[in-house]
N, C-alpha and C. Protein backbone atom coordinates (compact mmCIF):
# COMPACT_ATOMS: atom_id res chain seq x y z
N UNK A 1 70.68 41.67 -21.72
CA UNK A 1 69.53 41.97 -20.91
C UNK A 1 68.27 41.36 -21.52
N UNK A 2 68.44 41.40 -22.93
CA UNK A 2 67.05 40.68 -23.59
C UNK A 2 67.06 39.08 -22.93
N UNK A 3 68.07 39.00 -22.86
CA UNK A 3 67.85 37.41 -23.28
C UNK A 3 67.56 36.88 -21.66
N UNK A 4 67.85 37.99 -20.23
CA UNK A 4 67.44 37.42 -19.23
C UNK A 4 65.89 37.40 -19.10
N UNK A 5 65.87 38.83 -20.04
CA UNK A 5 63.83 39.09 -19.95
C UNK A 5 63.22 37.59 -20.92
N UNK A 6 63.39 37.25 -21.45
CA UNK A 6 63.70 36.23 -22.03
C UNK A 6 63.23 34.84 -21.35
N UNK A 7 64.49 34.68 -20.56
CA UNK A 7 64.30 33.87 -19.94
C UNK A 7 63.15 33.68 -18.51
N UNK A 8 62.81 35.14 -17.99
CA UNK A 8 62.23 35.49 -17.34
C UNK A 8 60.60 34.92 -17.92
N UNK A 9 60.38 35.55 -19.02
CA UNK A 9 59.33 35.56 -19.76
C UNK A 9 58.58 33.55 -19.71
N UNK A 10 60.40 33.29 -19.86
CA UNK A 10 59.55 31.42 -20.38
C UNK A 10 59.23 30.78 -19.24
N UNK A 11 59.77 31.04 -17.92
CA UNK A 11 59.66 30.87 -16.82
C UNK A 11 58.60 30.89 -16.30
N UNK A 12 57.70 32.58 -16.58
CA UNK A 12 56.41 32.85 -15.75
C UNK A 12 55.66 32.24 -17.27
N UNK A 13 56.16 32.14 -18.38
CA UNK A 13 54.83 31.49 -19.21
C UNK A 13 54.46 29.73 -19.18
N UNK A 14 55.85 29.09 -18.53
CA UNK A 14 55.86 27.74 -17.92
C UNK A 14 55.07 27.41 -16.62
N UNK A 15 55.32 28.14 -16.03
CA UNK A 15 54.71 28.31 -14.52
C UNK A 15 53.20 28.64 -15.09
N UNK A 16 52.94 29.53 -15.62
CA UNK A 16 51.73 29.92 -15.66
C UNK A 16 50.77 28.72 -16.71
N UNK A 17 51.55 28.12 -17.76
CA UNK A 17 51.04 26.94 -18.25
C UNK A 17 50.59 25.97 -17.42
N UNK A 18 51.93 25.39 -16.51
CA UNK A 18 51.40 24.43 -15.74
C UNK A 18 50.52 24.71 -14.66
N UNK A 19 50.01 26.00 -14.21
CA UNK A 19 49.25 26.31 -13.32
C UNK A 19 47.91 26.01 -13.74
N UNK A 20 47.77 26.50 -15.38
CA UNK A 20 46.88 26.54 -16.22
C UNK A 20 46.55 24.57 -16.15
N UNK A 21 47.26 24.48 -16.63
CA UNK A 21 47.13 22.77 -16.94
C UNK A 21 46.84 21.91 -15.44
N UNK A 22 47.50 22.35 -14.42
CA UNK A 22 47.00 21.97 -13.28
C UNK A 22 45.17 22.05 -12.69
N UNK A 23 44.79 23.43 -13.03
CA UNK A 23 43.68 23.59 -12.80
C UNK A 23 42.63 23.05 -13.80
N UNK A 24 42.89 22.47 -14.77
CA UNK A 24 42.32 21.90 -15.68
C UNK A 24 42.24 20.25 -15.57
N UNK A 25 43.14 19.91 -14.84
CA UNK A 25 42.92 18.78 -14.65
C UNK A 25 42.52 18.49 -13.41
N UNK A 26 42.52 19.51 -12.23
CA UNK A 26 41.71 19.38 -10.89
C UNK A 26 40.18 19.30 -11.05
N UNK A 27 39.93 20.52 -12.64
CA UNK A 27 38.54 20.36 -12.72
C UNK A 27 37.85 19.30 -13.72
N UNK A 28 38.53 18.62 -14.16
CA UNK A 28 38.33 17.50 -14.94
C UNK A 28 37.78 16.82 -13.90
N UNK A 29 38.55 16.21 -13.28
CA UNK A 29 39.22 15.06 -11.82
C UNK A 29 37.71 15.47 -10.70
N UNK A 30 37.20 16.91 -10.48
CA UNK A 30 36.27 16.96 -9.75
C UNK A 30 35.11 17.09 -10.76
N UNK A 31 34.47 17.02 -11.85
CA UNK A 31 33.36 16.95 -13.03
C UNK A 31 33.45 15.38 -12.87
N UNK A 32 34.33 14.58 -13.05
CA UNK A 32 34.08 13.13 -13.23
C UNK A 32 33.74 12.70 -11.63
N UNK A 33 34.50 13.08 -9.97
CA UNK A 33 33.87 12.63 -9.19
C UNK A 33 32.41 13.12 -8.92
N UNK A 34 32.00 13.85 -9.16
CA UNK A 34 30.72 14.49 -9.24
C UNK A 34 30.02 13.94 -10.14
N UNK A 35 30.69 13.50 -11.05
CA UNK A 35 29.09 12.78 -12.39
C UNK A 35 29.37 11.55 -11.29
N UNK A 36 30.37 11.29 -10.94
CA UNK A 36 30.08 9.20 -10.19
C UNK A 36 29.20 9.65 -8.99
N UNK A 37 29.63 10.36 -8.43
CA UNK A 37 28.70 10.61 -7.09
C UNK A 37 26.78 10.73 -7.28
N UNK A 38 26.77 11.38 -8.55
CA UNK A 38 25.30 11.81 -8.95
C UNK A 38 24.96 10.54 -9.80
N UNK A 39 25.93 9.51 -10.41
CA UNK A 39 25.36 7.99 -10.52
C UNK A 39 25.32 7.32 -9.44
N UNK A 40 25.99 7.21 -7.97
CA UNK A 40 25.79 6.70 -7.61
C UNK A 40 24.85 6.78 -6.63
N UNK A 41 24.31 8.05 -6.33
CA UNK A 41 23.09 8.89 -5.66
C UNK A 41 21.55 8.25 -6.75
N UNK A 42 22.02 8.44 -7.72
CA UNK A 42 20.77 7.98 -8.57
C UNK A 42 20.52 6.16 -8.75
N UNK A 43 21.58 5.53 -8.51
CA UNK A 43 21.98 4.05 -8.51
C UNK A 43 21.04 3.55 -7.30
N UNK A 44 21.23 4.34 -6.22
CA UNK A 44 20.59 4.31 -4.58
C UNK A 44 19.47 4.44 -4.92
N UNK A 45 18.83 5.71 -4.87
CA UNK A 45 17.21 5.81 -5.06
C UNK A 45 16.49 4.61 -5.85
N UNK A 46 16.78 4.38 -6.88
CA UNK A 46 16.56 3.52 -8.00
C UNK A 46 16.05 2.14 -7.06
N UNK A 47 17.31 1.58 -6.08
CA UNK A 47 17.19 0.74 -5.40
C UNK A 47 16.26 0.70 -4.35
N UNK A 48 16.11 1.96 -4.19
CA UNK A 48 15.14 2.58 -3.01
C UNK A 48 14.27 2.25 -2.98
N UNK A 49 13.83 3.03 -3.98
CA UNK A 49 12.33 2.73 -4.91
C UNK A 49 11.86 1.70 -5.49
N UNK A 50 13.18 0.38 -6.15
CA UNK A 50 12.29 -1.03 -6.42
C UNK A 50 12.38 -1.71 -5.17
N UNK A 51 12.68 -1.16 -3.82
CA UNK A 51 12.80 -2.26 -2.59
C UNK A 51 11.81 -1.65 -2.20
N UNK A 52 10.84 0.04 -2.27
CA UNK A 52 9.81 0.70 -1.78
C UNK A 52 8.41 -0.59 -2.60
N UNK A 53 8.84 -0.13 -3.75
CA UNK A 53 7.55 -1.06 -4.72
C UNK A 53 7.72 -2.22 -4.42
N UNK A 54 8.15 -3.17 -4.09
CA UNK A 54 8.12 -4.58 -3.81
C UNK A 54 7.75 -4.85 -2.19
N UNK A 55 7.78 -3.99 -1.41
CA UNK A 55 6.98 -3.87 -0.09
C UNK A 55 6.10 -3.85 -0.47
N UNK A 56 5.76 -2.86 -1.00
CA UNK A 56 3.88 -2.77 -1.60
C UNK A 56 3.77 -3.45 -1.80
N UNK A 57 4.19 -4.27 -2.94
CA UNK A 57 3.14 -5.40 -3.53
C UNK A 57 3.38 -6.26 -2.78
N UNK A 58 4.38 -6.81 -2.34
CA UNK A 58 4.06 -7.85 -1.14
C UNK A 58 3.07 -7.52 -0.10
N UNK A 59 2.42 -6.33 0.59
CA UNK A 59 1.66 -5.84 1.49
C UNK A 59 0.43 -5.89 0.58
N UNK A 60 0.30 -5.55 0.01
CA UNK A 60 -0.87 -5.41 -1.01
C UNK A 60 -1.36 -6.69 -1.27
N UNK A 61 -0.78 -7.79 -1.99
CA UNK A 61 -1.20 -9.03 -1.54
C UNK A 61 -1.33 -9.43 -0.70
N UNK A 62 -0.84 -9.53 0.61
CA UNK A 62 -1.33 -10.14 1.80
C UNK A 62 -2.45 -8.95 2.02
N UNK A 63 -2.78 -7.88 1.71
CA UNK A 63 -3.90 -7.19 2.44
C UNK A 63 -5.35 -7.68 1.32
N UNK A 64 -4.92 -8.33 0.23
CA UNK A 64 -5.81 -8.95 -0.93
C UNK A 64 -6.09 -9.97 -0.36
N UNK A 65 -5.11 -10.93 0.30
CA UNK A 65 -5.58 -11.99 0.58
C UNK A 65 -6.31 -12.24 1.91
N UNK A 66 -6.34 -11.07 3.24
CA UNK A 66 -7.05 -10.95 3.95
C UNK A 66 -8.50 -10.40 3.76
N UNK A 67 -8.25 -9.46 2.62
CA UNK A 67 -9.62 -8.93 2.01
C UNK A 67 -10.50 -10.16 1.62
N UNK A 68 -9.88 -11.66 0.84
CA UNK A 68 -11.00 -12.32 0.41
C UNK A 68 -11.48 -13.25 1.15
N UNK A 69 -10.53 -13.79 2.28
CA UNK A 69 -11.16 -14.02 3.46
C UNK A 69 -12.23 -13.71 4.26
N UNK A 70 -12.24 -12.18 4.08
CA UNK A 70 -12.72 -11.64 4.84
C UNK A 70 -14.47 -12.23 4.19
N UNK A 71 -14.24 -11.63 2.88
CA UNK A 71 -15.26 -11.80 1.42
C UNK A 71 -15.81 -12.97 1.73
N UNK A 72 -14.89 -13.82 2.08
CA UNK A 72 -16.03 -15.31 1.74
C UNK A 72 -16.67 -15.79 2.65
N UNK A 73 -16.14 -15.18 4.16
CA UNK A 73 -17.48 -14.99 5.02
C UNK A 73 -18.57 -14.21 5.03
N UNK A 74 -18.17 -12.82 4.29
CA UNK A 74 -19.02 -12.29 4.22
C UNK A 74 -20.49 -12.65 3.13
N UNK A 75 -19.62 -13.33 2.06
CA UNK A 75 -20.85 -14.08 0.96
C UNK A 75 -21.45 -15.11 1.42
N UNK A 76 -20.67 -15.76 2.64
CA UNK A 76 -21.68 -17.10 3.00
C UNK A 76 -22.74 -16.88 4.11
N UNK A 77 -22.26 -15.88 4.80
CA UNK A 77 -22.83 -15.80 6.31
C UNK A 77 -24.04 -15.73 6.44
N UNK A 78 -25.00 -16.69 7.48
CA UNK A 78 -26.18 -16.89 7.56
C UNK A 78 -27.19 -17.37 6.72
N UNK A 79 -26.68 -18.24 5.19
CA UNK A 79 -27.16 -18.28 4.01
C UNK A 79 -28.92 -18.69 4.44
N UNK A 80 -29.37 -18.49 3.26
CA UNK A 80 -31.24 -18.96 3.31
C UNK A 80 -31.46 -20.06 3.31
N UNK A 81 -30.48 -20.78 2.61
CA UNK A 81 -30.57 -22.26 2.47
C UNK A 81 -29.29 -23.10 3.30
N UNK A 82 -29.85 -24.38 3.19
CA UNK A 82 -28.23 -25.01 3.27
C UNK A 82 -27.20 -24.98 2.48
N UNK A 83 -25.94 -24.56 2.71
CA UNK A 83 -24.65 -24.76 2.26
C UNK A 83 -23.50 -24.98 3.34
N UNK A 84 -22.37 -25.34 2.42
CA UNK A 84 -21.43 -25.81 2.67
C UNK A 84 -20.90 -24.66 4.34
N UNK A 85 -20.42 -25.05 5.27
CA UNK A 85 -20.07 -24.63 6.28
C UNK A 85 -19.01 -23.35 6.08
N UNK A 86 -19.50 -22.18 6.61
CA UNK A 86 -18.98 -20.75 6.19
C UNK A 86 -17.61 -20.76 6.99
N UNK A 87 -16.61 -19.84 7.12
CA UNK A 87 -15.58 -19.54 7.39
C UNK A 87 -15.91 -18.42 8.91
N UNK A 88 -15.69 -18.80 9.71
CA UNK A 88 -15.53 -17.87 11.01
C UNK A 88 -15.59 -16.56 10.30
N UNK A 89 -16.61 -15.39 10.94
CA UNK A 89 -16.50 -14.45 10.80
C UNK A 89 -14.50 -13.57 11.21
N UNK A 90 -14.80 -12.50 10.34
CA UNK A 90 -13.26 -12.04 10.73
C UNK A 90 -13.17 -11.84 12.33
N UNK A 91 -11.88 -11.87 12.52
CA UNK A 91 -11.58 -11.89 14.54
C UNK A 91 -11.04 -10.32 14.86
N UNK A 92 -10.97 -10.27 15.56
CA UNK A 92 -10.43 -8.88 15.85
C UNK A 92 -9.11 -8.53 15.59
N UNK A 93 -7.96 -10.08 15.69
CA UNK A 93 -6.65 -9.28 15.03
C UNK A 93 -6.55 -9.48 14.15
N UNK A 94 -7.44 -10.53 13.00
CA UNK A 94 -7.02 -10.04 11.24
C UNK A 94 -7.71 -8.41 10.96
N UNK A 95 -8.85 -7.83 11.73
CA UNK A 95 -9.08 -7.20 11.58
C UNK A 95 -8.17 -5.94 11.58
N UNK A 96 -7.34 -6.09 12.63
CA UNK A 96 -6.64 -5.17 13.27
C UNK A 96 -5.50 -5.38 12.34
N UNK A 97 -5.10 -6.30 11.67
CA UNK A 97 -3.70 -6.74 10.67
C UNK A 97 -4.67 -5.83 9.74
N UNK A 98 -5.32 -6.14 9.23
CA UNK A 98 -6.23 -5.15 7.43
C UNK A 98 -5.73 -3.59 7.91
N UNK A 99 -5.94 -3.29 9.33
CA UNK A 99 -6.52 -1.69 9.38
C UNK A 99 -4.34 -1.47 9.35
N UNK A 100 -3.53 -2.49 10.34
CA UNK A 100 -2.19 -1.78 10.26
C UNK A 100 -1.39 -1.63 8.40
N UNK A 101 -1.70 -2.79 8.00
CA UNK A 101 -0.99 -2.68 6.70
C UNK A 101 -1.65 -1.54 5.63
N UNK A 102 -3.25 -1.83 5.62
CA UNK A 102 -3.43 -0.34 5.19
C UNK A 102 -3.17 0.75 5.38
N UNK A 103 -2.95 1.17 6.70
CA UNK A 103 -2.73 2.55 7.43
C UNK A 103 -1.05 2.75 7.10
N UNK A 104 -0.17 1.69 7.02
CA UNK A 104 1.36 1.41 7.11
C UNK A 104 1.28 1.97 5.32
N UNK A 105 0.53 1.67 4.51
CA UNK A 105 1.23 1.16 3.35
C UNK A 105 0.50 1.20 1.97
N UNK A 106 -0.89 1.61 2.28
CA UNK A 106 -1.93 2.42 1.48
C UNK A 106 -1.62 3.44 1.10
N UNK A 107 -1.89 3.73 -0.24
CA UNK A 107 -2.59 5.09 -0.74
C UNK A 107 -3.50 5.81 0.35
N UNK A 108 -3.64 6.85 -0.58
CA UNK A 108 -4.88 7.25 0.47
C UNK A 108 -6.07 7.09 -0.02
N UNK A 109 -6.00 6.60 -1.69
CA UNK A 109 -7.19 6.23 -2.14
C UNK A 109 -7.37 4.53 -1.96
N UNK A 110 -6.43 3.75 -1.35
CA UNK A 110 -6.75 2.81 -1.22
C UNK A 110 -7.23 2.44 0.53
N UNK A 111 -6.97 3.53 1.21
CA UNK A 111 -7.16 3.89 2.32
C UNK A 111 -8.84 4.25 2.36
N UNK A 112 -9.12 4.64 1.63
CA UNK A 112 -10.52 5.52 1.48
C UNK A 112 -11.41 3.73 1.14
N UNK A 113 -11.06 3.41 0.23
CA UNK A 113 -11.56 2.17 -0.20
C UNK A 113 -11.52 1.06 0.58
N UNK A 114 -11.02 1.28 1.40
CA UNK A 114 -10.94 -0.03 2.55
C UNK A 114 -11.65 0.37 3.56
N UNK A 115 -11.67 1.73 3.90
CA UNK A 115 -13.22 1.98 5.06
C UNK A 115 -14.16 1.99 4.60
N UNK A 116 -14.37 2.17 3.25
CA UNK A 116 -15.81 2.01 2.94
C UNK A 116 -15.66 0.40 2.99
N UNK A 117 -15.37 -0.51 2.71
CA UNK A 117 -15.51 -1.95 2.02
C UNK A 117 -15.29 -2.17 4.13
N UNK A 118 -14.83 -1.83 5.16
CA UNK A 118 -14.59 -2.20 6.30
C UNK A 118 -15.83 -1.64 6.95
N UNK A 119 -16.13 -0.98 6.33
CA UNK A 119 -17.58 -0.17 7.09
C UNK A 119 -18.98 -0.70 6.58
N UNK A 120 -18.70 -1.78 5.64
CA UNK A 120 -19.88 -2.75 5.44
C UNK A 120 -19.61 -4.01 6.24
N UNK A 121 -18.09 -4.24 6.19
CA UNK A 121 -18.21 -6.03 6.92
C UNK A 121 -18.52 -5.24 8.55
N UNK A 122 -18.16 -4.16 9.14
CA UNK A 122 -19.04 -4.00 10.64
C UNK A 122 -20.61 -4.12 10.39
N UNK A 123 -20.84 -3.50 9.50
CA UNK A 123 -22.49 -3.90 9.39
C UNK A 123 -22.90 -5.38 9.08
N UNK A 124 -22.14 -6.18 8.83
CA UNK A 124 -22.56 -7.15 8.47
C UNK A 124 -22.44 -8.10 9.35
N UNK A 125 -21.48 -8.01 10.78
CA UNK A 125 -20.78 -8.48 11.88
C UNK A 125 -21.90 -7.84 12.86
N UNK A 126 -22.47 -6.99 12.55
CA UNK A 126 -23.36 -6.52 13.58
C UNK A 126 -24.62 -7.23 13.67
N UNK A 127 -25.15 -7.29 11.76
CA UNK A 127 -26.56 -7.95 11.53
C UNK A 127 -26.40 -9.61 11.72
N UNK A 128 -24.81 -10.45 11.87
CA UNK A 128 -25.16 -11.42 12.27
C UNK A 128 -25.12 -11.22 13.62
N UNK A 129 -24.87 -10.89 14.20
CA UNK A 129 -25.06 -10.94 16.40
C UNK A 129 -26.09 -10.40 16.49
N UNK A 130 -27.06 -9.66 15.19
CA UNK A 130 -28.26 -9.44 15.95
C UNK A 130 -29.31 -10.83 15.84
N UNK A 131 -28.66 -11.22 14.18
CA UNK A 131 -29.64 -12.88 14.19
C UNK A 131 -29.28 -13.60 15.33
N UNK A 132 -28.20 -13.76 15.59
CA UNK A 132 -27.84 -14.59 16.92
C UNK A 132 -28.37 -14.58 18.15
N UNK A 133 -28.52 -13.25 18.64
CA UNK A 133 -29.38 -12.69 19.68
C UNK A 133 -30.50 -13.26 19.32
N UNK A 134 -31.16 -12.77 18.49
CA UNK A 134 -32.97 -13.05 18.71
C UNK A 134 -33.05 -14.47 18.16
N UNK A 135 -32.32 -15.22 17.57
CA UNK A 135 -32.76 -16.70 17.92
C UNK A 135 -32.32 -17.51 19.11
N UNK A 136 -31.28 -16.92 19.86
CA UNK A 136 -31.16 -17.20 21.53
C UNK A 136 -32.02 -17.00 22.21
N UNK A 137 -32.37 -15.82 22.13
CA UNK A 137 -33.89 -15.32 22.41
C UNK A 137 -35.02 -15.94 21.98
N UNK A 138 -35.34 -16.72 21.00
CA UNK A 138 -36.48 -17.25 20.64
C UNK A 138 -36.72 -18.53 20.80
N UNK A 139 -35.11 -19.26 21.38
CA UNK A 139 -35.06 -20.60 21.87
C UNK A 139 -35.35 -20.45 23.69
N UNK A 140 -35.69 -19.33 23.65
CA UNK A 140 -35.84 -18.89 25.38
C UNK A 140 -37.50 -18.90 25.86
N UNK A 141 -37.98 -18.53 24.42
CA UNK A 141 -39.78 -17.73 24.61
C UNK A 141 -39.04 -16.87 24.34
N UNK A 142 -38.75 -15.83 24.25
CA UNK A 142 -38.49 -13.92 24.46
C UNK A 142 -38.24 -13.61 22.82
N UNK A 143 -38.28 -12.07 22.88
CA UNK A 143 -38.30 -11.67 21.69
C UNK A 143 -36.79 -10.84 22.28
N UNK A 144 -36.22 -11.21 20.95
CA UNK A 144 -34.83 -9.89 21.51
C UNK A 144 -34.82 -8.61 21.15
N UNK A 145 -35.98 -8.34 20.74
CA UNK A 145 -36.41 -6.99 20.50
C UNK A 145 -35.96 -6.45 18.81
N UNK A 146 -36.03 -7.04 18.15
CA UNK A 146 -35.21 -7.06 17.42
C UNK A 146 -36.35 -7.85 16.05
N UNK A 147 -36.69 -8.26 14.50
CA UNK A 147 -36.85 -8.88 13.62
C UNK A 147 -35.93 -9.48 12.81
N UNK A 148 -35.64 -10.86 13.28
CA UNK A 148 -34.70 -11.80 12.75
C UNK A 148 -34.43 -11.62 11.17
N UNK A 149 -35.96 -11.83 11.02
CA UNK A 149 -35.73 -11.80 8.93
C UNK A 149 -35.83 -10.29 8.67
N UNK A 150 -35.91 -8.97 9.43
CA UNK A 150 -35.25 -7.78 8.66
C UNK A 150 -34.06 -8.00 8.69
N UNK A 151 -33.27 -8.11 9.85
CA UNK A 151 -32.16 -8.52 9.73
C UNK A 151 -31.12 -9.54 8.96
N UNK A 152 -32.05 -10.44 8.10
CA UNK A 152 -31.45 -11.38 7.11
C UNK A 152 -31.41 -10.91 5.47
N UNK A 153 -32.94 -9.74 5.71
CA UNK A 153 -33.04 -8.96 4.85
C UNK A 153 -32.20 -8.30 4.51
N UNK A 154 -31.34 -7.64 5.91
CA UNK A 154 -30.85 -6.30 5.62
C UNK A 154 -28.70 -7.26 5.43
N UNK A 155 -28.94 -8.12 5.97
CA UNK A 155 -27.31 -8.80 5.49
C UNK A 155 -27.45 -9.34 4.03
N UNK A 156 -28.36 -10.15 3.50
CA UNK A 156 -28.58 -10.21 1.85
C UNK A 156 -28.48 -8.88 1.13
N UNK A 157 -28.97 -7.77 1.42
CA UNK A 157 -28.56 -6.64 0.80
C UNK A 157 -26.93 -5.78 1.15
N UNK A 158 -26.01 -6.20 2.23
CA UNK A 158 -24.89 -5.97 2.47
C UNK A 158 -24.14 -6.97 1.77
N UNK A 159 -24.81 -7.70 1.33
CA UNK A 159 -23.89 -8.60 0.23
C UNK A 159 -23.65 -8.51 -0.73
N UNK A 160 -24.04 -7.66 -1.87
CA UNK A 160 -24.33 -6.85 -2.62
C UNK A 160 -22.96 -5.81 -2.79
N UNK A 161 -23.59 -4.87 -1.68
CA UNK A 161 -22.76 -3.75 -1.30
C UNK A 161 -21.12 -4.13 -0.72
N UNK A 162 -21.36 -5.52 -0.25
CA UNK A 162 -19.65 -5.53 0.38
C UNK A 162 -18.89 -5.84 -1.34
N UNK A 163 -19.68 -7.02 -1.89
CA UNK A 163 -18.88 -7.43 -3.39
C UNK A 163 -18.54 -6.06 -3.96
N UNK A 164 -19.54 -5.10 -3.98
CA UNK A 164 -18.87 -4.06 -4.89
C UNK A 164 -17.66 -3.20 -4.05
N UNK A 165 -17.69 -2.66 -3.12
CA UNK A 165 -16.73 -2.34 -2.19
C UNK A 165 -15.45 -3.04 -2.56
N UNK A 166 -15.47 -4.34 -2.22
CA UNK A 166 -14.55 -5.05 -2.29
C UNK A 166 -13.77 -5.25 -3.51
N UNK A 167 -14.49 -5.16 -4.88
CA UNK A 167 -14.06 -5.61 -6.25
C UNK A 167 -13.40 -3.74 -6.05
N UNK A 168 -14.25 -2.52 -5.66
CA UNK A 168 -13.44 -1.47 -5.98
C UNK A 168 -12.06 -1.50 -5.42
N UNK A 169 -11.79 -1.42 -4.03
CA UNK A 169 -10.59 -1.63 -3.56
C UNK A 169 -9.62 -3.17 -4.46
N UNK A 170 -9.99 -3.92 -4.55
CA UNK A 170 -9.04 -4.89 -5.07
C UNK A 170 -8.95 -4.04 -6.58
N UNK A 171 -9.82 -3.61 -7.54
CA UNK A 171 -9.26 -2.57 -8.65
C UNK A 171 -8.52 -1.87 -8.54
N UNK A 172 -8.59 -0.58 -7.53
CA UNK A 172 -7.41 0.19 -7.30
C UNK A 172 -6.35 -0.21 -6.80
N UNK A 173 -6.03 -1.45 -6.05
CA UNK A 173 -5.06 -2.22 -5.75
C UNK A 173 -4.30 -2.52 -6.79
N UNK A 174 -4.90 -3.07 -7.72
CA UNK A 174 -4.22 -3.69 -9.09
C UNK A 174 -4.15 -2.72 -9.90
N UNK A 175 -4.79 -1.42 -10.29
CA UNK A 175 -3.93 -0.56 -10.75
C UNK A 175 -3.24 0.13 -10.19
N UNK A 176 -2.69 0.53 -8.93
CA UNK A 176 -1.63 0.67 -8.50
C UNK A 176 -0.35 -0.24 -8.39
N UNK A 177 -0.85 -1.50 -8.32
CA UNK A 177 0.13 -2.27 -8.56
C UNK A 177 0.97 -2.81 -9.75
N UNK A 178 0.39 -2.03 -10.83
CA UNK A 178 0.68 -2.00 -12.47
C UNK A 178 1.22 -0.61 -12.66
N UNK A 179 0.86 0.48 -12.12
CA UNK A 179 1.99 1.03 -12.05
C UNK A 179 0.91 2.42 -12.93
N UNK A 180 -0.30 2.21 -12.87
CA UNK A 180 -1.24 3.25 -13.66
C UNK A 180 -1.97 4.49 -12.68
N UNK A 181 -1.34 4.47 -11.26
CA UNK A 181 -2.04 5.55 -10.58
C UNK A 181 -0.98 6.22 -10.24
């Protein structure tokens, strides 16, 4: 009788080994698909994020390079003296390209920095159509109601104000694009 308890005994302690050993290697087998799954979840983002940052900076330069466009009409326009022939004021769809890629793809501090620096070139788009006006007007007889040289006054002093605007936003551009904001 011992020796069936015995045998009984090696039976449920075999069974119960390999049950043991079974579940040990199911949870091995699911710890290793789970660490690959959480590399390969982290492998993704990774990719995410240098295909996120390389939009930016590709957007960011082209919104730099519409910004100095914009700039070098704004530094030439209406000069006191003679110089070299200025660049068309901005048109309404580079304008409208500055406001989508910012709005698409800005910070919000670079967002902030581009209406202020966009809210001088309207003033400055305004004070040349007002010179324009009153010397149409003054090739007429008429006054356009208006003082030509406050108005040349008041775009020499938006020139000023757009450079600094402009150098701020292209700063925060480039330290965001270095990776310091």
């Amino acid at each position: 009788m011992a020796s069936v308890w015995l045998g009984v005994v090696g039976v449920v302690g075999t069974v119960a080994g390999a049950l043991v050993a079974g579940f040990f290697t199911w949870l091995t087998g699911k710890q290793a698909r789970d660490h690959a799954e959480n590399l390969e979840d982290k492998r993704f983002a990774h990719e995410r994020q240098v295909a996120a940052d390389t939009r930016r900076q590709d957007v960011y330069l082209r919104l730099l390079g519409l910004v100095d466009q914009v700039s070098a009409w704004a530094q030439r326009v209406k000069p006191a003296l003679d110089s070299p022939p200025i660049p068309n004021h901005p048109g309404y769809e580079q304008q409208q390209e500055l406001e989508t890629i910012v709005g698409a793809f800005g910070s919000a501090r670079v967002r902030q920095l581009y209406r202020n620096w966009d809210t001088v070139i309207l003033e400055m788009i305004d004070a040349e159509g007002g010179i324009d006006r009153e010397e149409s007007a003054g090739k007429r007889g008429r006054s356009g109601g208006t003082n030509a040289g406050d108005l040349l006054l008041r775009l020499n002093e938006f020139r000023m104000v757009e450079r600094s605007a402009r150098d701020a936003l292209a700063g925060q551009i480039n330290t965001e694009l270095k990776g310091d904001a």
